[in-house]
Protein backbone atom coordinates (compact mmCIF):
# COMPACT_ATOMS: atom_id res chain seq x y z
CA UNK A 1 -14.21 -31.41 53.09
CA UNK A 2 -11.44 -32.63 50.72
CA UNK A 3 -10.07 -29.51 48.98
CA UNK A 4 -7.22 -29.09 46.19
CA UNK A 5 -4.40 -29.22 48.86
CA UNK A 6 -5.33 -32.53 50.24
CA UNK A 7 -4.72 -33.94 46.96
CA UNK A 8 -1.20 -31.98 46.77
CA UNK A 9 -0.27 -33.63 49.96
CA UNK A 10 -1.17 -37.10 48.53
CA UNK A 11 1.00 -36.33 45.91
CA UNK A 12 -0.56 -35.11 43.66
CA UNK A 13 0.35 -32.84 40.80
CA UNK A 14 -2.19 -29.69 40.34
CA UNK A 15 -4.17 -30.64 37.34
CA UNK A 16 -7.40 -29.51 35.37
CA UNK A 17 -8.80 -32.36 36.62
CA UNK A 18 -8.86 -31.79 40.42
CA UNK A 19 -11.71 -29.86 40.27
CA UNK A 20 -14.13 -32.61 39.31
CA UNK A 21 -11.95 -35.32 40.60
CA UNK A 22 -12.66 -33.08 44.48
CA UNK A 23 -16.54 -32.45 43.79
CA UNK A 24 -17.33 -36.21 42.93
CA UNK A 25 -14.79 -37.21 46.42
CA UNK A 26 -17.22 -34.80 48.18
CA UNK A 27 -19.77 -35.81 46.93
CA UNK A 28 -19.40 -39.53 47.94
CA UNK A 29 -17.55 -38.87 51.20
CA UNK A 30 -14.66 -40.85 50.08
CA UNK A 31 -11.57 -40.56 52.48
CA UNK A 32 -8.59 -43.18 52.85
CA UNK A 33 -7.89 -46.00 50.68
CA UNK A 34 -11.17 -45.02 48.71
CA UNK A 35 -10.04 -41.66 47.94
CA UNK A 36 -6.61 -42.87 46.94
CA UNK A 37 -7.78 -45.79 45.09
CA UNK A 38 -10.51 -43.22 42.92
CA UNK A 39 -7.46 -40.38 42.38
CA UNK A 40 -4.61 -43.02 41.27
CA UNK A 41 -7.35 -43.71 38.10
CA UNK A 42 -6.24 -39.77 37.26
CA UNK A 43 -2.62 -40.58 37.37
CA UNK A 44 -1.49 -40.57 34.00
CA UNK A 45 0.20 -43.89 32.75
CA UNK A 46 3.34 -42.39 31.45
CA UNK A 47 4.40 -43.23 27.94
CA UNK A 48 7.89 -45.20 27.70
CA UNK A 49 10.47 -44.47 25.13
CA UNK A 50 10.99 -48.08 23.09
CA UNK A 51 13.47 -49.87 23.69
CA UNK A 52 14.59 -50.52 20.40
CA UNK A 53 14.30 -48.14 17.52
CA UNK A 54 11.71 -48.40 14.95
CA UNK A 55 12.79 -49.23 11.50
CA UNK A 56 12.83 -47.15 9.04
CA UNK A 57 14.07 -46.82 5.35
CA UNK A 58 17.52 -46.08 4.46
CA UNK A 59 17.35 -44.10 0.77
CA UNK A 60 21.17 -43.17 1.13
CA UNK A 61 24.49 -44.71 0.27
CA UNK A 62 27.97 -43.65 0.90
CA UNK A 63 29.49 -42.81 -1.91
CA UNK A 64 33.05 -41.30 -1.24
CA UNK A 65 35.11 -41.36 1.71
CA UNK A 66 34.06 -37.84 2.75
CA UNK A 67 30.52 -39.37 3.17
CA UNK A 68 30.88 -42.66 5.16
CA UNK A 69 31.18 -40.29 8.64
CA UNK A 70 28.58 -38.20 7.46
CA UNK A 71 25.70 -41.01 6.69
CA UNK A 72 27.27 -43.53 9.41
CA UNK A 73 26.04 -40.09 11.78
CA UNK A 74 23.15 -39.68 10.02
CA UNK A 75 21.72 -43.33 10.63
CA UNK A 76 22.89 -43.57 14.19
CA UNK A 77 20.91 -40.35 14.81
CA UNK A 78 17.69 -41.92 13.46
CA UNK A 79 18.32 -45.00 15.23
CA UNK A 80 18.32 -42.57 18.50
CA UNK A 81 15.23 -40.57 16.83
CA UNK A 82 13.26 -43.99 16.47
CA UNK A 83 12.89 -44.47 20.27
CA UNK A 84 10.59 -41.85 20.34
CA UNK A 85 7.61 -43.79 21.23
CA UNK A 86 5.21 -41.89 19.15
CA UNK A 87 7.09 -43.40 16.03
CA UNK A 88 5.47 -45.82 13.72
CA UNK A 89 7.71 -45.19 10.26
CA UNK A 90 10.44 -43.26 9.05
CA UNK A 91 12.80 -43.01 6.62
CA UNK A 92 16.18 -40.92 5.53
CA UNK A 93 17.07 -38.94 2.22
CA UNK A 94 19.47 -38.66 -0.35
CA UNK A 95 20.91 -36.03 0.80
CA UNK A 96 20.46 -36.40 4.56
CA UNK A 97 22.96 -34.41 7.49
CA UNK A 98 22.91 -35.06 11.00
CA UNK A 99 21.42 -32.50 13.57
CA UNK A 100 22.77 -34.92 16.76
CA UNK A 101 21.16 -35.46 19.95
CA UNK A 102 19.08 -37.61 18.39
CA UNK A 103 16.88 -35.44 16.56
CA UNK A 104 15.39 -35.69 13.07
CA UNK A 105 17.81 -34.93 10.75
CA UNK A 106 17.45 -32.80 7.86
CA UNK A 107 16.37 -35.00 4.83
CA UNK A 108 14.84 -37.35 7.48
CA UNK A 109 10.85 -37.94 7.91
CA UNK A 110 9.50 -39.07 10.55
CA UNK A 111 5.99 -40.38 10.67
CA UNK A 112 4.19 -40.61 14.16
CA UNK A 113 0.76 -41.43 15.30
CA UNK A 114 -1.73 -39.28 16.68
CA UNK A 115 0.98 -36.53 17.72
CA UNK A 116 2.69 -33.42 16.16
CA UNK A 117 6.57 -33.06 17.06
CA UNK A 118 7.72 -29.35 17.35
CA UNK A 119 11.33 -29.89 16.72
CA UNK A 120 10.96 -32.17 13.45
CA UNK A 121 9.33 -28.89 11.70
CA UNK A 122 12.30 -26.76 13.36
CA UNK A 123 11.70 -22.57 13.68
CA UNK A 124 11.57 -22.52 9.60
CA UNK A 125 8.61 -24.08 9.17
CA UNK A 126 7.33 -24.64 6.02
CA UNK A 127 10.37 -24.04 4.25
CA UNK A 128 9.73 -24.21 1.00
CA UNK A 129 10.30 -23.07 -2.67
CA UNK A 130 7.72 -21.39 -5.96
CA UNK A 131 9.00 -21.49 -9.77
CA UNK A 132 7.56 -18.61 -12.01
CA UNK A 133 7.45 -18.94 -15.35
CA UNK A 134 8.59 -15.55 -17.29
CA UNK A 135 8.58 -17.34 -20.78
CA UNK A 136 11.19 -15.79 -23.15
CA UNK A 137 12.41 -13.01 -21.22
CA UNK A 138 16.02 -12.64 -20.88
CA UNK A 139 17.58 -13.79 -17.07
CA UNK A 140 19.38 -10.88 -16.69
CA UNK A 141 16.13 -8.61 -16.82
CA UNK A 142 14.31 -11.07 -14.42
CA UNK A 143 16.94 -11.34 -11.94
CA UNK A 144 17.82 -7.71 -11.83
CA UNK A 145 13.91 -6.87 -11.01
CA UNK A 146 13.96 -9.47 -8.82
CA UNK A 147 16.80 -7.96 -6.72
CA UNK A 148 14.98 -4.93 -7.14
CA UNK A 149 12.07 -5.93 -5.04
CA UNK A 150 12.88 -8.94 -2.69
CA UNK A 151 14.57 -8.55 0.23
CA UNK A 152 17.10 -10.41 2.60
CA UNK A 153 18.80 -10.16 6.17
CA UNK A 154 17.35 -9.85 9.57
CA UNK A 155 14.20 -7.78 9.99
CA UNK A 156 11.48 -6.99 7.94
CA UNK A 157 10.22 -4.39 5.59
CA UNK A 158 7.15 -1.75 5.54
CA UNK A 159 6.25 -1.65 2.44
CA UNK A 160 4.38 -4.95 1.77
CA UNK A 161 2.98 -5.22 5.58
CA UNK A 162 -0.44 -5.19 4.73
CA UNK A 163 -2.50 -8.69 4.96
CA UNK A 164 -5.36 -9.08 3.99
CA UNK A 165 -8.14 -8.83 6.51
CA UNK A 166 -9.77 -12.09 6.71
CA UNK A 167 -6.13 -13.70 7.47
CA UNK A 168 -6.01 -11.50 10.19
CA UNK A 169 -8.86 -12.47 11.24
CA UNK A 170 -7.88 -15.97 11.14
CA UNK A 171 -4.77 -15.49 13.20
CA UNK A 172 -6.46 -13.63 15.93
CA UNK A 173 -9.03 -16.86 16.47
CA UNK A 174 -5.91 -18.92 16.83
CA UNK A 175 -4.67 -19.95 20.91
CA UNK A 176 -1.07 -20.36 19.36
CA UNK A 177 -0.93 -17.13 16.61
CA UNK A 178 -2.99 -14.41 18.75
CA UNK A 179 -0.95 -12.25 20.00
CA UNK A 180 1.00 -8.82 18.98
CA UNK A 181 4.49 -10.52 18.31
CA UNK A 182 2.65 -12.69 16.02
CA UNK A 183 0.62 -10.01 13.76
CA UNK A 184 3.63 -8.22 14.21
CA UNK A 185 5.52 -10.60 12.46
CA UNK A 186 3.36 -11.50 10.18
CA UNK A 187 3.21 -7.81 8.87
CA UNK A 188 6.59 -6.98 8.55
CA UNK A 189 8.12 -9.92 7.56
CA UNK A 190 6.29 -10.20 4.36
CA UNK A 191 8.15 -10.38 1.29
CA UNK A 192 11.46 -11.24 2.90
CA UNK A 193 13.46 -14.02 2.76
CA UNK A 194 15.68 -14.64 5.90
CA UNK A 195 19.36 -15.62 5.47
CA UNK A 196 21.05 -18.85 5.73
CA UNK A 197 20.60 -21.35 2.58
CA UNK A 198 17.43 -19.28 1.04
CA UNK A 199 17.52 -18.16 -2.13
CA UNK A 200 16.02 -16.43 -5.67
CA UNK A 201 17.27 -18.05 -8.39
CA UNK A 202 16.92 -17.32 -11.82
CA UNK A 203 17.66 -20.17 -14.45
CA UNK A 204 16.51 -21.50 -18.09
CA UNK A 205 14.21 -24.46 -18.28
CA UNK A 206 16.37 -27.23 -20.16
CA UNK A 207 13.23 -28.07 -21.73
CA UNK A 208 11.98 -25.12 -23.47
CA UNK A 209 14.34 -22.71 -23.26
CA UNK A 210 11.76 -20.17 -20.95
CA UNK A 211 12.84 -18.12 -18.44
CA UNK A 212 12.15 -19.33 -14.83
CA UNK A 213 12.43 -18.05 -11.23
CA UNK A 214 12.51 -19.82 -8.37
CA UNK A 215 12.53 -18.83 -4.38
CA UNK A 216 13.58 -20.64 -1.48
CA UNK A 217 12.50 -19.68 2.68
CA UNK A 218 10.29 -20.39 5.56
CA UNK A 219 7.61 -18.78 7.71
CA UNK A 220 10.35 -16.16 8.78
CA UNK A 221 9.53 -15.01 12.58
CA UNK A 222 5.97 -15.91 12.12
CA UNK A 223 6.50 -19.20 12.40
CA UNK A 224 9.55 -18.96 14.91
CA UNK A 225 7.40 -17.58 17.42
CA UNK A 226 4.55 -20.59 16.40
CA UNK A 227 7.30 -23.06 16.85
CA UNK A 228 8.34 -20.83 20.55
CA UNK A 229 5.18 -21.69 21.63
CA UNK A 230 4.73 -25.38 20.09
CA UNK A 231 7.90 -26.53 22.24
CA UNK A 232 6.39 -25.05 25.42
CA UNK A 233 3.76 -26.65 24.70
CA UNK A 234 5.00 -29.88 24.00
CA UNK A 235 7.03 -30.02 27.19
CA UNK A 236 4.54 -29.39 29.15
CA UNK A 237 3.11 -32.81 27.89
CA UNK A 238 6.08 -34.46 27.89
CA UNK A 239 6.05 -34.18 31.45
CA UNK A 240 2.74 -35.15 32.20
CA UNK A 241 2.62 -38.21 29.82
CA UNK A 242 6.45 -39.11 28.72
CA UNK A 243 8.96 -37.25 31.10
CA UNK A 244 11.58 -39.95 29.67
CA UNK A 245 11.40 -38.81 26.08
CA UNK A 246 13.86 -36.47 25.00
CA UNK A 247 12.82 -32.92 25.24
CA UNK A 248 13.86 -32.35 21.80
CA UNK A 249 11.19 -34.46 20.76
CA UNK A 250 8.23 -33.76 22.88
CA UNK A 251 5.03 -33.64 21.31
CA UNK A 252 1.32 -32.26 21.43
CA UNK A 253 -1.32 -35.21 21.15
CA UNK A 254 -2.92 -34.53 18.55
CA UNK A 255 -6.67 -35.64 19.85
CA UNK A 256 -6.37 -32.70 22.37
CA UNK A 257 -7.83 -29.12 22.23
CA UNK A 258 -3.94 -27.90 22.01
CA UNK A 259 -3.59 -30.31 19.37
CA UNK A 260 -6.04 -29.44 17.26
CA UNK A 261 -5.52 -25.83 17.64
CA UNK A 262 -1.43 -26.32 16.53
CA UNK A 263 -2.33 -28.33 14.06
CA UNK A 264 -4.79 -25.29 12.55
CA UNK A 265 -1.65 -22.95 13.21
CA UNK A 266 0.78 -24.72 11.13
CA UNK A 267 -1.96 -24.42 8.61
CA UNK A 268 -1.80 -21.11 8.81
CA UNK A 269 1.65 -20.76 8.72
CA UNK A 270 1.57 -22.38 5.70
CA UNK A 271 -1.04 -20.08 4.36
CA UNK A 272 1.57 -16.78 5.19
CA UNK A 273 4.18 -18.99 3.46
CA UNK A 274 2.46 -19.48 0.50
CA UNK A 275 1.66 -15.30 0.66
CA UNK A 276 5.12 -14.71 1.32
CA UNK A 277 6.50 -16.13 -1.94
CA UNK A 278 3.80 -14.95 -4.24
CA UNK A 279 4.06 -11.54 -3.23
CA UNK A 280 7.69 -11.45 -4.36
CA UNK A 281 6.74 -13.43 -7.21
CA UNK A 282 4.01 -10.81 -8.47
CA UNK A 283 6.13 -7.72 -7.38
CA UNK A 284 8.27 -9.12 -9.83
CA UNK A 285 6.32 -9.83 -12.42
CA UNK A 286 4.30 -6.43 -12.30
CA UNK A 287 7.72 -4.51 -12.13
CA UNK A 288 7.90 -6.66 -15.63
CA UNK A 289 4.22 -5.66 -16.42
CA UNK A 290 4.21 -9.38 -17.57
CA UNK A 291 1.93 -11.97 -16.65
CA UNK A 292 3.10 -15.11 -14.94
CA UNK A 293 3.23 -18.19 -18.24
CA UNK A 294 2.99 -20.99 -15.36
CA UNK A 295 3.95 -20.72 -10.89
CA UNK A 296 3.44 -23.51 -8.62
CA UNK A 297 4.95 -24.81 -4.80
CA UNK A 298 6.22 -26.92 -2.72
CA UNK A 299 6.94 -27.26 0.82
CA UNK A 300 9.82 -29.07 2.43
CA UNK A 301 9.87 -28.98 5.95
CA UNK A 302 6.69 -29.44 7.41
CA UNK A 303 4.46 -31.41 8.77
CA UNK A 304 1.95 -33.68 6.58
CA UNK A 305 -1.33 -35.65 7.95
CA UNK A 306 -3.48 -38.58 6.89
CA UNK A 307 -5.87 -40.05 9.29
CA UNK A 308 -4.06 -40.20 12.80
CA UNK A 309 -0.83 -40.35 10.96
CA UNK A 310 1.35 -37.37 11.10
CA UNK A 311 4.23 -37.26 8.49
CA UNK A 312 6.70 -35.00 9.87
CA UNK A 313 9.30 -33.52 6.96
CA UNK A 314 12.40 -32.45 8.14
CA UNK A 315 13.98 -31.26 4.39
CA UNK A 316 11.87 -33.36 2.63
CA UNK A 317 9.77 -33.20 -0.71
CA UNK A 318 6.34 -34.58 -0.65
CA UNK A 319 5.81 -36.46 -3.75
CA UNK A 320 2.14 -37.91 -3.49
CA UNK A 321 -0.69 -35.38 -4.24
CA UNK A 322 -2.36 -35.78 -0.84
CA UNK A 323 0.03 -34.10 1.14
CA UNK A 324 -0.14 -31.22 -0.99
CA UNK A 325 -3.73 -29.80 -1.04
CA UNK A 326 -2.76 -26.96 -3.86
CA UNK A 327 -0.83 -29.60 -6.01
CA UNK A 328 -0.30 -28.28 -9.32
CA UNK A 329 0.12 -31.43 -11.91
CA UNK A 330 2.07 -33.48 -9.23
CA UNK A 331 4.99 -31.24 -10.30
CA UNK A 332 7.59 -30.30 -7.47
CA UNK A 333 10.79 -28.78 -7.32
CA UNK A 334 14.21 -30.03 -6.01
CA UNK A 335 16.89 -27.58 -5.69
CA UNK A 336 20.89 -28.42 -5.79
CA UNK A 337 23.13 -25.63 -5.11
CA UNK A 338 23.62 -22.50 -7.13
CA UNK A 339 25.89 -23.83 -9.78
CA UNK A 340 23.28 -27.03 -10.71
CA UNK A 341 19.91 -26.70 -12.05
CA UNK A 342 16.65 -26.70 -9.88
CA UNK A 343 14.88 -30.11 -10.69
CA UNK A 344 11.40 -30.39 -11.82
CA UNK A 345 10.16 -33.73 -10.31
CA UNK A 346 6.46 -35.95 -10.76
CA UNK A 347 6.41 -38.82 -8.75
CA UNK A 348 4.68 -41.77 -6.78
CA UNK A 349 4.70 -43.05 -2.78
CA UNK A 350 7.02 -46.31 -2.60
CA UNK A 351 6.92 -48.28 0.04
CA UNK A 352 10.25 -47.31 0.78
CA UNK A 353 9.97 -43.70 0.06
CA UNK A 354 6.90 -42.82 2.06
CA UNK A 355 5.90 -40.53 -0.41
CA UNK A 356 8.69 -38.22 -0.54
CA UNK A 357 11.79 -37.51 -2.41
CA UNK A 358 15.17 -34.87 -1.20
CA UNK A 359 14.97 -31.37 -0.59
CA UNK A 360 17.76 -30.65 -2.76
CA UNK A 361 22.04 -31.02 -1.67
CA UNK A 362 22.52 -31.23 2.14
CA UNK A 363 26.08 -31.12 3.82
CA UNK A 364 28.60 -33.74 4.64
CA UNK A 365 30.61 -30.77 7.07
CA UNK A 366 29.42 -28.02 8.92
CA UNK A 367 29.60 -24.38 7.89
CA UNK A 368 32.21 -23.91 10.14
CA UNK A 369 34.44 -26.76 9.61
CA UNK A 370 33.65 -25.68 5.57
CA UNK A 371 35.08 -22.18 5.87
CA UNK A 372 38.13 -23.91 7.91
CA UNK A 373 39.07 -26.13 5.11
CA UNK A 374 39.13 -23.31 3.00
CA UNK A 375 41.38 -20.75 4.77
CA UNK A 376 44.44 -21.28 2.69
CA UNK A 377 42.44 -19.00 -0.01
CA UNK A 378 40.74 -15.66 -0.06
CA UNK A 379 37.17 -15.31 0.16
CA UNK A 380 37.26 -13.48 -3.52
CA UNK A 381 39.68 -16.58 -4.86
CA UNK A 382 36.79 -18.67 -3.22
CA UNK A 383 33.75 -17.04 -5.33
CA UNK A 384 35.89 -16.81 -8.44
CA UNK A 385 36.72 -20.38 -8.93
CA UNK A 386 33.27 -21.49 -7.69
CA UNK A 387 30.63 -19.09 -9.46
CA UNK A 388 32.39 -18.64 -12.52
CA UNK A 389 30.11 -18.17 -15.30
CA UNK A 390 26.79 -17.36 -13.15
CA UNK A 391 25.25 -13.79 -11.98
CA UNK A 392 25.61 -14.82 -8.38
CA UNK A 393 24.67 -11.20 -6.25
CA UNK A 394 24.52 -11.57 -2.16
CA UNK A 395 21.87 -9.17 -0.80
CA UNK A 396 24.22 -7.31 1.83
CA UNK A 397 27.32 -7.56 -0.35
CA UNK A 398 29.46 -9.42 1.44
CA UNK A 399 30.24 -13.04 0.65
CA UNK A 400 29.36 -16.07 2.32
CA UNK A 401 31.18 -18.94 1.14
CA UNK A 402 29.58 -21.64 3.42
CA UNK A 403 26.49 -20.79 0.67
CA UNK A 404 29.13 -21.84 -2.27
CA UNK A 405 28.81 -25.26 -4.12
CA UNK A 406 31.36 -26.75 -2.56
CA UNK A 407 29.74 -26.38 0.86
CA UNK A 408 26.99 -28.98 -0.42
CA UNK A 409 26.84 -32.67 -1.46
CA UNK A 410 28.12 -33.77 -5.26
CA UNK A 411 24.42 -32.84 -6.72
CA UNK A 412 25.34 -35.48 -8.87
CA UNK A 413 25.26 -38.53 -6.42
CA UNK A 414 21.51 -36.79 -5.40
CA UNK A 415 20.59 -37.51 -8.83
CA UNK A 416 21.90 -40.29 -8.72
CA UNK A 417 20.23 -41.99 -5.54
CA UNK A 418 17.30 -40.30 -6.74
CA UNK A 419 16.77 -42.90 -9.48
CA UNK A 420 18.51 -45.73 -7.33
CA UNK A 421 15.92 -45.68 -4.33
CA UNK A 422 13.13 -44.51 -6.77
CA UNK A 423 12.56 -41.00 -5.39
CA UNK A 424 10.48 -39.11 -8.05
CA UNK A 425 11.28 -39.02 -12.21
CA UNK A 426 13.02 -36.02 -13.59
CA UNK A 427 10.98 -34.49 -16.12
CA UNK A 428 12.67 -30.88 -16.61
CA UNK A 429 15.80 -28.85 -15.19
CA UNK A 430 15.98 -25.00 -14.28
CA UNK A 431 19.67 -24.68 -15.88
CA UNK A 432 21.72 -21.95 -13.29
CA UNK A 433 21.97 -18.44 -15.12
CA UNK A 434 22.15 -16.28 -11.88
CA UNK A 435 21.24 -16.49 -8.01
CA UNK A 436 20.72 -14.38 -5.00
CA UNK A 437 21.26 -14.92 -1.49
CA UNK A 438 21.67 -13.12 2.04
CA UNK A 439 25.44 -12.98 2.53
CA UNK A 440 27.01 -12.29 5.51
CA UNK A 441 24.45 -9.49 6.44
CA UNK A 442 25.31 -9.58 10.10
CA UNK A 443 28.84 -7.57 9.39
CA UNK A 444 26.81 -4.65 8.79
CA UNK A 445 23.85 -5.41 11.21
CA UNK A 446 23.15 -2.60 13.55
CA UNK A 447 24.31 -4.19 17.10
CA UNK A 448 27.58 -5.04 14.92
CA UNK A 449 28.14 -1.69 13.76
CA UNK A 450 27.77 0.32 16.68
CA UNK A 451 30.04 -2.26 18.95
CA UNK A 452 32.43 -1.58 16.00
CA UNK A 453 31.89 2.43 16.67
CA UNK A 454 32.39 1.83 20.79
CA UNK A 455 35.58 0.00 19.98
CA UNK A 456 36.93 2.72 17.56
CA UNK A 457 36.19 5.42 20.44
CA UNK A 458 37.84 3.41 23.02
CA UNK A 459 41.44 3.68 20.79
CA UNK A 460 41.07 6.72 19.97
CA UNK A 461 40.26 7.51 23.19
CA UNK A 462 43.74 6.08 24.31
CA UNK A 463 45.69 7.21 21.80
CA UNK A 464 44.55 10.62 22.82
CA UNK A 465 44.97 10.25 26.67
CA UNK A 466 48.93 8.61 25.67
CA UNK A 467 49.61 11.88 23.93
C-alpha cells in the first residue's frame, strides 16, 4: 500500500496532487520503475529565467548631466527586470526612477503573459488621482473645505467607516480580502490619503478659467494587506514552478484558482479606490452645497488585462480606453509637482508606448540624498524660495521638503518627451493655486511622542539624582 510518505522518501515534495497521484498507484499496483516513471509526469518542469532580456521601449532621454546616472540606472534595471520569463513587452517612461534589484521601476510597465506580478503593483495599489470640477468658485474656498474634510498621516478615521453593504459583501466572498484586517481596513481607512507623494490640489483650468480639484493616493492598508498576501502567494509558486526567478518578481498564474481569485481582488481594490476619492470629493462638495460641474479618474499603478496579457503599471497612465472600464471621454490626468499644473491628457496606444503615457515628475535622487543636498539652508528658507506664490498647507504642520519641486524631475523635459515619444496630446492644464500634503506626520506620531516623553524622564531623572 503506497501511502503519502513513500512518495516523500522518493523525493517528493507534498503536493495537492499526491492524493490522486497515490489512489491511481494503488489502484494499478505500480511499484519500482513504474511508480517512479508515473510520479516524475507530476514533477513540475520548472520555468527558466531568459537568458537575455526582452526588449522593450525606451520613451526617455537624458537630458542634463544630473540625469545620465539616473536613466543609465533606470535601463539597466529593466534590462535585469526583462529576464523575468513571464515577460513578453515592456517599456519605460518619461519620467522613470530606479527601484534596483531589478525590479520594475516606477514609470516602467511591464507586460507579461498569463501571470499577475505582486511587486510591479507595489503595497499602493491602484494609486491613482480624480479632478472635480467646482466651476467659478474661488480656490481659496475650495481648498480650505477641502482641508476641512480630508485627512492625512498614518491611521484612519471613524467618521466615514461605513461601506456600503453589498461591497462588504463582496470582500467577504474573496480568498485574498476575507478576513478582519481587511474589513478593518477597509472601514477606517476611508477618506484618507496616506503620506508620502499624495496629494489634494487645488488649481485653475488654463482653459476656462473653472475651479478644479484634484487628489492623488492608493488603496491605503486595504490594499497593503492584498499585496501581503499576493507576495506569499506568489512565492509559493515561484518555488514550485520558477525557484530561479527573483523573489521580487514572483508571480500567480493567472489560469489558476489563486489567480483568478487575485485578479477579482485587485478589482476590488480598485473599486475601494475609486470610493476612497469620491467620498472626499463629495464631502467637499456638499460642505460647498455645490454640485460637482464635471469629476473623472485615473489609475496609475496597477495592473491592466487583455486576453492572457497582463499589463502591469508601475507609475504609469493608461491612455487607451480599454484599460479603463469607467473612461470618461479618454480624458486622464498627469500630475507634475506642486508648483506646475496637473495635465489633462487624450491619447492613443503607439507601438512604442503600449498604451500609456507618465504618471507625472519622478526623481533623479532619493529623498534622502535630496534633503542632504539641501542642508546648507533651513527647512523654512527651503519652502520660501520654492512655494512662493502658492497656498501650499502640510496636513500635520510640519514640512517635508523631499515633497518640494525641486525634489522632482524639470516638469518641463516631461512635457517635453511627452510630445517627443508621442505619449498622449495636451488638451488642458490645472494651473497650481494651492496644494496639500502629509508632511512629516511621524514627528508627532504617537510611538514618537511618548519615546520623546521616556527620554525627557530619563534627564530629568538624572538631573534630579546629581542634585
Amino acid at each position: 500500500m503506497i501511502t503519502g510518505k513513500d512518495l516523500i522518501d522518493l523525493g517528493f515534495k507534498p503536493n495537492k496532487w499526491f492524493k490522486d497521484a497515490i489512489e491511481y498507484a494503488n489502484k494499478h499496483q505500480l511499484s519500482g520503475d513504474s511508480l517512479t516513471s508515473y510520479l516524475e509526469t507530476f514533477r513540475p518542469n520548472h520555468i527558466e529565467p531568459f537568458a537575455e532580456p526582452v526588449s522593450f521601449y525606451k520613451n526617455i532621454r537624458a537630458e542634463t548631466e544630473e540625469e545620465i546616472s539616473n536613466v543609465e540606472s533606470v535601463l539597466s534595471t529593466m534590462n535585469d527586470l526583462m529576464k523575468t520569463p513571464t515577460l513578453v513587452g515592456g517599456a519605460v517612461m518619461p519620467d522613470a526612477c530606479p527601484t534596483g534589484d531589478g525590479q520594475i521601476p516606477v514609470g516602467g510597465v511591464a507586460v507579461a503573459k498569463n501571470a499577475i506580478h505582486p511587486s510591479m503593483h507595489s503595497a499602493d495599489i491602484c494609486c491613482s488621482v480624480m479632478m472635480t470640477n467646482f466651476g467659478m468658485l474661488s480656490p481659496k474656498t475650495v481648498l480650505d473645505m477641502a482641508h476641512s474634510v480630508t485627512h492625512f498621516g498614518g491611521g484612519g478615521r471613524e467618521e466615514y467607516s461605513i461601506l456600503p453593504k453589498e461591497f462588504e459583501e463582496k470582500i467577504s466572498e474573496n480568498r485574498f480580502l476575507n478576513s478582519e484586517r481587511s474589513l478593518s481596513l477597509a472601514r477606517t481607512h476611508l477618506a484618507t490619503q496616506g503620506d508620502g507623494n499624495h496629494f489634494l490640489f487645488v488649481g485653475i483650468s488654463k482653459k476656462t478659467g473653472e475651479t478644479m480639484m484634484v487628489t492623488h493616493h492608493g488603496s491605503r492598508g486595504f490594499g497593503a494587506n492584498l499585496y501581503t498576501q499576493g507576495m506569499k502567494m506568489a512565492e509559493y509558486f515561484r518555488k514550485e514552478i520558477s525557484p530561479k526567478t527573483s523573489e521580487k518578481n514572483a508571480w500567480i498564474p493567472y489560469d489558476t484558482d489563486e489567480g483568478k481569485a487575485y485578479w477579482d481582488a485587485l478589482q476590488l481594490v480598485r473599486e475601494w479606490t475609486k470610493l476612497n476619492h469620491t467620498t472626499i470629493h463629495n464631502a467637499t462638495t456638499q460642505g460647498l452645497n455645490i454640485d460637482p460641474f464635471d469629476r473623472f479618474w485615473n489609475e496609475h499603478n496597477f495592473v491592466f488585462k487583455e486576453d492572457d496579457l497582463f499589463y502591469h503599471a508601475k507609475g504609469a497612465t493608461p491612455l487607451d480606453d480599454k484599460f479603463v472600464p469607467d473612461s470618461k471621454d479618454g480624458l486622464r490626468l498627469i500630475p507634475l509637482n506642486m508648483s506646475e499644473p496637473v495635465l489633462i491628457v487624450k491619447g492613443s496606444t503607439t507601438a512604442n508606448n503600449l498604451g500609456f503615457a507618465p504618471h507625472g515628475a519622478g526623481r533623479n535622487i532619493s529623498r534622502g540624498r535630496h534633503k542632504k543636498n539641501l542642508a546648507h539652508k533651513t527647512i523654512d528658507q527651503i519652502f520660501q524660495e520654492e512655494t512662493k506664490g502658492l497656498d501650499i498647507r502640510f496636513f500635520s504642520n510640519h514640512i517635508d521638503i523631499s515633497e518640494l519641486p525641486s525634489a522632482y524631475k524639470d516638469a518641463n523635459m516631461v512635457k517635453r518627451q511627452m510630445q517627443e515619444f508621442g505619449l498622449g496630446e495636451v488638451l488642458d492644464e490645472i494651473m497650481p493655486y494651492g496644494c496639500i500634503m502629509a508632511g512629516d506626520w511621524e514627528i508627532d506620531a504617537a510611538w514618537k511622542v511618548k519615546a520623546r516623553e521616556k527620554y525627557m524622564n530619563r534627564q530629568e531623572n538624572g538631573d534630579n539624582a546629581e542634585s
